[in-house]
Protein backbone atom coordinates (compact mmCIF):
# COMPACT_ATOMS: atom_id res chain seq x y z
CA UNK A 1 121.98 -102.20 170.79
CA UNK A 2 122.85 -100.35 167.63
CA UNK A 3 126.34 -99.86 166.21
CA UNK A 4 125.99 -96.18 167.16
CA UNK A 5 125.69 -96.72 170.93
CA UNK A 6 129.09 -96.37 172.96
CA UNK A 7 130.99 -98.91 174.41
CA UNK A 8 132.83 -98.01 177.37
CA UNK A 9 136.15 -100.80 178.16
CA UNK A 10 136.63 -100.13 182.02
CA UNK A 11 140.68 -101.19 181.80
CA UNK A 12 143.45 -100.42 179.05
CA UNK A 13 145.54 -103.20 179.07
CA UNK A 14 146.00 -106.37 177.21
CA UNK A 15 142.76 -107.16 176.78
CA UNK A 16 140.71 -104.08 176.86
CA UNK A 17 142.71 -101.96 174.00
CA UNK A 18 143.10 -104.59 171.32
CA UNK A 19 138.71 -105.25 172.40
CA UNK A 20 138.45 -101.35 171.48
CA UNK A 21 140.88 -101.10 168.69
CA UNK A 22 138.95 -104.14 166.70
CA UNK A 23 135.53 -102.22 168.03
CA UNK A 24 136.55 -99.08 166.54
CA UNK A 25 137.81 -100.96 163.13
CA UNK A 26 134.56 -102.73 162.79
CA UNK A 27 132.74 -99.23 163.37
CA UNK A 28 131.74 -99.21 166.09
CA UNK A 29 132.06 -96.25 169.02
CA UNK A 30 134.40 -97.50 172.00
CA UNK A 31 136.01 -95.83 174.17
CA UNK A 32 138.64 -96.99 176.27
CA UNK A 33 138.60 -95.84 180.60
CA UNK A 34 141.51 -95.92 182.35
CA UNK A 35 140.39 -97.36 185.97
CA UNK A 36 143.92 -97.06 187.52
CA UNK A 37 144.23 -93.42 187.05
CA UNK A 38 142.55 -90.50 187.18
CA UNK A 39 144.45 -87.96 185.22
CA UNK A 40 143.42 -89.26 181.98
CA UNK A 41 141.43 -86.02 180.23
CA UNK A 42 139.10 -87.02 177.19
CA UNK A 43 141.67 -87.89 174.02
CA UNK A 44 143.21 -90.37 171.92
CA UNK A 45 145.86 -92.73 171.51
CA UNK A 46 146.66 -95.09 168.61
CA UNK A 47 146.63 -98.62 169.33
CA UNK A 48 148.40 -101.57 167.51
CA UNK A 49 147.30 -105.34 167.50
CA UNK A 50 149.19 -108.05 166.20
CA UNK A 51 147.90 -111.76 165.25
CA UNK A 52 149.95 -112.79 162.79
CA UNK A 53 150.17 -111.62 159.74
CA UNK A 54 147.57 -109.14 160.58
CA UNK A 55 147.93 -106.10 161.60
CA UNK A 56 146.00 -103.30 162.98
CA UNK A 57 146.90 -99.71 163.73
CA UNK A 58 143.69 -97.52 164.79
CA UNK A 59 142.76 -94.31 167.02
CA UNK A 60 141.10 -95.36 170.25
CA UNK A 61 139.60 -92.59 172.46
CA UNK A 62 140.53 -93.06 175.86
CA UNK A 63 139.80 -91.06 179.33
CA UNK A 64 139.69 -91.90 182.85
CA UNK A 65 136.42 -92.98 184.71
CA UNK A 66 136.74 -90.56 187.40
CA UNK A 67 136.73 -88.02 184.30
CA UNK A 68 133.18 -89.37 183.30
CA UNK A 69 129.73 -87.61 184.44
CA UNK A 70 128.29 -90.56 183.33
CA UNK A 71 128.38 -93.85 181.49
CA UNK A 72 125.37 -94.05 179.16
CA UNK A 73 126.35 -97.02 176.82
CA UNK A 74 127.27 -100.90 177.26
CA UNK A 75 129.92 -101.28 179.68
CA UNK A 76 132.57 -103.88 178.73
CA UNK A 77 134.44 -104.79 182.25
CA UNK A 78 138.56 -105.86 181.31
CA UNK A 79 140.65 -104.47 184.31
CA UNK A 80 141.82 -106.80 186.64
CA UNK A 81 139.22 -108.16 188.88
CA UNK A 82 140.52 -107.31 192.02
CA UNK A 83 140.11 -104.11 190.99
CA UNK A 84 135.95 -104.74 190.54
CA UNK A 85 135.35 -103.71 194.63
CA UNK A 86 136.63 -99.59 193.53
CA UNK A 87 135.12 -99.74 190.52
CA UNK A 88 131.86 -101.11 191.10
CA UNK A 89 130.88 -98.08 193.80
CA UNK A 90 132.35 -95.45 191.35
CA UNK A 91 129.70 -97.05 188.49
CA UNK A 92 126.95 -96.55 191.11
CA UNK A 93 127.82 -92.56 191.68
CA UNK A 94 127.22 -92.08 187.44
CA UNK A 95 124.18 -92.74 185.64
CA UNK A 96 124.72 -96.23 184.31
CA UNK A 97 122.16 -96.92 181.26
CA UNK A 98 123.79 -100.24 179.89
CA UNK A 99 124.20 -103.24 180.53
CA UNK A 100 128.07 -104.79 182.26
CA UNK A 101 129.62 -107.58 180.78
CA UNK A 102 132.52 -108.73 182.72
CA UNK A 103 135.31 -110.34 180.54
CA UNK A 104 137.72 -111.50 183.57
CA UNK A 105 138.33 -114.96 184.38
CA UNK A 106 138.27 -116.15 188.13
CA UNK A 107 135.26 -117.12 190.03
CA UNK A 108 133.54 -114.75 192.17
CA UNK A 109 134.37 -111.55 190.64
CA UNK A 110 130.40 -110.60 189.78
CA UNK A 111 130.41 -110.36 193.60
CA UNK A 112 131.20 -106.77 193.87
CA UNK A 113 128.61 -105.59 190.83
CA UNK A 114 125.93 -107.57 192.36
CA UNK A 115 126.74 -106.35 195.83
CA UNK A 116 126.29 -103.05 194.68
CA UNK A 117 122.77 -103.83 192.74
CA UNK A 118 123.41 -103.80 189.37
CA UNK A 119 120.50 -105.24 187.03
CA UNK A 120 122.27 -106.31 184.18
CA UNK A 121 125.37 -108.68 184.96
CA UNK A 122 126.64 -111.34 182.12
CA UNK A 123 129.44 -112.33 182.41
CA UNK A 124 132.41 -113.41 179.60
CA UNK A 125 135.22 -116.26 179.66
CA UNK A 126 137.79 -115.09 178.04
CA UNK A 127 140.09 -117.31 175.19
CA UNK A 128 142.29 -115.15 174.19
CA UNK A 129 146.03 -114.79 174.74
CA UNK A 130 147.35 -111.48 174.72
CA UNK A 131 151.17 -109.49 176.00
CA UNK A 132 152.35 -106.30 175.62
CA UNK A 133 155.03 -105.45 172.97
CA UNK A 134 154.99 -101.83 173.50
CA UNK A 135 153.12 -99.03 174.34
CA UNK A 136 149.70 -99.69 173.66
CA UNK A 137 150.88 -102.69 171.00
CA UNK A 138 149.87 -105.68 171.47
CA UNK A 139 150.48 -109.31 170.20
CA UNK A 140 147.03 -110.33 170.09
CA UNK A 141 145.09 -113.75 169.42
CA UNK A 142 141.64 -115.80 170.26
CA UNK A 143 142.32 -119.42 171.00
CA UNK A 144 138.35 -119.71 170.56
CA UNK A 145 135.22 -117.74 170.58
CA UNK A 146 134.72 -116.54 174.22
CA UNK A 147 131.18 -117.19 175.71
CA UNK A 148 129.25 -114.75 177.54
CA UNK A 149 126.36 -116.06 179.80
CA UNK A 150 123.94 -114.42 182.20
CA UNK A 151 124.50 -113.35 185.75
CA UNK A 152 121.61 -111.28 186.03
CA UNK A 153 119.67 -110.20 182.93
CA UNK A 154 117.63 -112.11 180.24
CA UNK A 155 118.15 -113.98 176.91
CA UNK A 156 117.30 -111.00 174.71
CA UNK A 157 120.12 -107.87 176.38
CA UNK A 158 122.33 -111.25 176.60
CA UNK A 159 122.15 -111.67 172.64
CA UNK A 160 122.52 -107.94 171.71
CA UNK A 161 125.35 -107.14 174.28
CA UNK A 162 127.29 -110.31 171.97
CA UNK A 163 126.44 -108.55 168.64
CA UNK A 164 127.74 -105.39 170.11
CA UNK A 165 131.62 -106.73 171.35
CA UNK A 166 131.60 -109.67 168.91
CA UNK A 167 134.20 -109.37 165.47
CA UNK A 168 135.58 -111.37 163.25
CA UNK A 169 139.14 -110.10 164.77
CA UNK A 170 137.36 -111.16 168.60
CA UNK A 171 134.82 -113.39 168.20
CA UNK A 172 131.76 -113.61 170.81
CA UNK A 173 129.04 -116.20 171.79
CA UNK A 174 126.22 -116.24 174.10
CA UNK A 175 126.61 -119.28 176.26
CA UNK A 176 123.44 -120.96 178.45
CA UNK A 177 125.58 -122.35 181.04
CA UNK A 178 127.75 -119.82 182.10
CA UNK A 179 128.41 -121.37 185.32
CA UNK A 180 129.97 -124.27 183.84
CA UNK A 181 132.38 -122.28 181.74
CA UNK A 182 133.53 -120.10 184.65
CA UNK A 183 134.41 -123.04 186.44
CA UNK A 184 136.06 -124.84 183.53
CA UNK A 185 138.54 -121.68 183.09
CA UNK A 186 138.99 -120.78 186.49
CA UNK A 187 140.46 -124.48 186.98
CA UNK A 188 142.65 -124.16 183.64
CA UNK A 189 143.54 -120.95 184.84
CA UNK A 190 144.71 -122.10 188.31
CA UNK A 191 146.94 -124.68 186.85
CA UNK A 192 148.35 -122.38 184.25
CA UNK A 193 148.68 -119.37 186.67
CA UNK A 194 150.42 -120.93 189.23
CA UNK A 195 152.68 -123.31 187.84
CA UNK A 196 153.80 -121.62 185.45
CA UNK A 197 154.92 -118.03 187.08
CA UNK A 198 156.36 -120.73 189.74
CA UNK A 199 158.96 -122.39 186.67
CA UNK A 200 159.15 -119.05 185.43
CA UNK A 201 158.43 -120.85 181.90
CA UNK A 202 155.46 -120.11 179.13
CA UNK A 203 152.86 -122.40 178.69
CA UNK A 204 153.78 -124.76 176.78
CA UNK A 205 155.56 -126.55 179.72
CA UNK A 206 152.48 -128.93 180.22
CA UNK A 207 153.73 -131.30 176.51
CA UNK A 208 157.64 -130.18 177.21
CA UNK A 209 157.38 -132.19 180.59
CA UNK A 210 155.41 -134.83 181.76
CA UNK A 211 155.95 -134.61 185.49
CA UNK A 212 154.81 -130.71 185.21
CA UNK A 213 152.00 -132.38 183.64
CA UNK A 214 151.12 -134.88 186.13
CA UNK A 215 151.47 -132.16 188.99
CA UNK A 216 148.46 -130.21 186.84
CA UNK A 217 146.39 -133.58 186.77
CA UNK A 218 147.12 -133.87 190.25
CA UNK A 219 145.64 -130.19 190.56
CA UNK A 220 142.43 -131.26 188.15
CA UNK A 221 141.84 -133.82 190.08
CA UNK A 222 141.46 -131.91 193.28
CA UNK A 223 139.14 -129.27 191.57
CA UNK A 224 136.95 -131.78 190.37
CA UNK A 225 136.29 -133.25 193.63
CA UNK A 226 134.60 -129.76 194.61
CA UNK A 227 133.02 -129.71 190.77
CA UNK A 228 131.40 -133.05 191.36
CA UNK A 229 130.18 -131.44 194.30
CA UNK A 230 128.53 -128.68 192.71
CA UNK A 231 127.07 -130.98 190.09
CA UNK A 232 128.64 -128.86 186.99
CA UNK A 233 129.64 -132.34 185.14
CA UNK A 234 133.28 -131.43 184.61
CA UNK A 235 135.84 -134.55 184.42
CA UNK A 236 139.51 -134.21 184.64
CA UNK A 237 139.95 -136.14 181.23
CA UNK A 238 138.22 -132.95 179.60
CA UNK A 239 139.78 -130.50 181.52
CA UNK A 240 143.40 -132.33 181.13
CA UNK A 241 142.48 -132.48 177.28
CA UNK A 242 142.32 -128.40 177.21
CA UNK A 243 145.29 -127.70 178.92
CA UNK A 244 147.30 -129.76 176.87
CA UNK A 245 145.72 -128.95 173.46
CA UNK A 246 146.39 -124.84 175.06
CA UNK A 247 150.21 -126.22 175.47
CA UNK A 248 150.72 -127.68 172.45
CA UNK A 249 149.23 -124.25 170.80
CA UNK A 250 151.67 -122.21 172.86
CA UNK A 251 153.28 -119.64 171.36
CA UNK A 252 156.05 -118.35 173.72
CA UNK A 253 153.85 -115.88 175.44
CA UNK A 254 154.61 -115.50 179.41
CA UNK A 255 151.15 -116.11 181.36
CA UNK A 256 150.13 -112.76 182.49
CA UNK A 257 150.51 -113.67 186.10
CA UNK A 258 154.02 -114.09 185.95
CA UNK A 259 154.27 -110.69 183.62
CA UNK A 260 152.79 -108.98 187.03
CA UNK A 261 154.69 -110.54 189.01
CA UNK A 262 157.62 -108.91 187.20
CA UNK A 263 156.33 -105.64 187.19
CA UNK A 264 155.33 -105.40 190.70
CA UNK A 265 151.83 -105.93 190.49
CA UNK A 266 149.16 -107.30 192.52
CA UNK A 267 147.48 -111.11 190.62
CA UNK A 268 144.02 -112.60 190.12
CA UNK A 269 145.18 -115.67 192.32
CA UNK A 270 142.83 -115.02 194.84
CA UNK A 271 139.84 -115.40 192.25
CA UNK A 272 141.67 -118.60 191.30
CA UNK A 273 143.57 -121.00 192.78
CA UNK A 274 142.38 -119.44 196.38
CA UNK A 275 138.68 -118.81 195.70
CA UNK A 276 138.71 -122.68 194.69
CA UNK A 277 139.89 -123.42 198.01
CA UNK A 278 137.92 -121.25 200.01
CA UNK A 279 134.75 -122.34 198.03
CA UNK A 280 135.96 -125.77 198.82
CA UNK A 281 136.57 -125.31 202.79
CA UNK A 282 133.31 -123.58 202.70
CA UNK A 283 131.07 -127.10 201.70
CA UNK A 284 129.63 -129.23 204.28
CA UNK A 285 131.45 -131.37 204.77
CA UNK A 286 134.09 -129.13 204.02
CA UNK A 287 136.81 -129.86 200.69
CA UNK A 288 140.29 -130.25 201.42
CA UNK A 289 142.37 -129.01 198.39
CA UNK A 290 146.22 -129.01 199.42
CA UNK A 291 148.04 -128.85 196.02
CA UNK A 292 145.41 -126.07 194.70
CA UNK A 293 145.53 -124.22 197.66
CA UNK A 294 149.51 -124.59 198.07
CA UNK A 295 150.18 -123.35 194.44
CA UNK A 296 147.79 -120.49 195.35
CA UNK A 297 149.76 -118.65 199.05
CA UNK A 298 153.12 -119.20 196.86
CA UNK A 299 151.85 -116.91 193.91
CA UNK A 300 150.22 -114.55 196.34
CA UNK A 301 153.40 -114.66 198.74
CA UNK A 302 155.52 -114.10 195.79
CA UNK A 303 153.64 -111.62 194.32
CA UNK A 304 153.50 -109.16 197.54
CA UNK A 305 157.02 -109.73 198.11
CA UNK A 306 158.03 -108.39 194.70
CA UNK A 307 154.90 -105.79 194.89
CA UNK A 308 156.71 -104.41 198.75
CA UNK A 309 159.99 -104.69 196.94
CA UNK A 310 158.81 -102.17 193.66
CA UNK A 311 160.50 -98.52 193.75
CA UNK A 312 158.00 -95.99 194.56
């Protein structure tokens, strides 16, 4: 995949513009698709991205998918993944000649691509943080490189769909055991997305208090029963060590589930703390996980009431 080829970022928030704006200063083409509307006619916007002392101002060209006749490049997947069951049928209708990477975090959301027969699924953890200062601005920054394994696919499109996304600014790897990593997040995530919208606080909670922290080891250790299940070789020591060491790195940022949350809009709980569960209730025997579970229907209750409760 040469740096010529187009990128296409299906999803123009926090993590899709600064992906495009650090694409575009490295070179390369991106463009980035609005999924949520369809209005959008071929044009461009300048995007800012912030990580400390550096900072980037670049044009970005940006139009909506339903404005596309086709999508002939790499497809970089960063909308919300609840949003994955529209978009994946709308990708079938155009003449799709990349490959998708999906750079949500959750498990399950490669459901909806492979459902609709896509041959080239890999799939990205993302370890970034990343808010919204303005219009497209955005305080940006990678905790770590994010890996990108294979769904569906082989070793070779896996390696040049990294070269293609991967910067210095947002760095890539390809990653063996994808499976592992998915889980790993999704867990972090689930502690981190439903405490802390619950407290209303940032992240950094988890070395501020310990009995927030003990309630996430108590949530851990539930996930790990179902992980020792699957055989994936996670323990709640290392997972326990991450969250803190993301804690102690926090940097005041609001976890993006409790910026929806306040803006009306719908979560990713149910690829988190809920898909856990249901994964869980779904082994034989089946996986009781109360506190995961619990966390999860108070995000999603509080979430639709203040999505019902938005001004039209």
């Amino acid at each position: 995949m040469g740096g010529s080829e187009t990128i296409y970022i299906l999803g123009s928030g926090a993590v899709g513009l600064p992906l495009a704006a650090y694409l575009v200063s490295d070179g390369k083409h991106a463009v980035a698709v609005r999924t949520s509307r369809s209005d959008v006619p071929r044009g461009t916007i300048t995007v800012s991205v912030r990580n400390g002392a550096d900072d980037l101002r670049v044009p970005v060209e940006t139009v909506s998918l339903s404005q596309l006749p086709h999508v002939d490049g790499m497809i970089a997947i960063t909308a919300k993944s609840y949003a994955n069951t529209s978009i994946a049928p709308e990708l079938r209708s155009k003449a799709v000649g990349g490959p998708l990477v999906l750079l949500q975090n959750g498990v399950g959301v490669e459901r909806a691509f492979l459902e609709a027969g896509f041959p080239r699924i890999y799939r990205c953890i993302l370890y970034v943080t990343s808010q919204a200062t303005a219009e497209n601005a955005f305080a940006f920054r990678p905790i770590t490189s994010s890996p990108i394994g294979i769904v569906k696919g082989n070793e070779p499109d896996l390696e040049k769909s990294v070269r293609a996304l991967a910067t210095s600014r947002f760095p890539f790897h390809p990653e063996k055991n994808i499976q592992r990593e998915t889980w790993k997040k999704a867990i972090i995530n689930s502690v981190f997305n439903s405490i802390c919208p619950l407290l209303e606080v940032d992240n950094g909670i988890f070395v501020r208090d310990k009995a927030v922290a003990s309630l996430a080891e108590e949530v851990v250790g539930e996930c790990v029963t179902l992980t020792d299940r699957l055989s994936l070789g996670l323990t709640q020591a290392e997972l326990m060590e991450q969250i803190l060491r993301i804690s102690k790195g926090s940097d005041g940022q609001l976890i993006s589930t409790l910026q929806d949350i306040r803006n009306g809009r719908e979560t990713e709980i149910e690829f988190l703390n809920l898909e856990i569960a249901r994964v869980a209730a779904s082994c034989q025997p089946k996986i009781d996980l109360p506190r995961t579970a619990f966390l999860g229907q108070m995000i999603l209750a509080r979430s639709r009431q203040r999505h019902a409760g938005r001004p039209s």
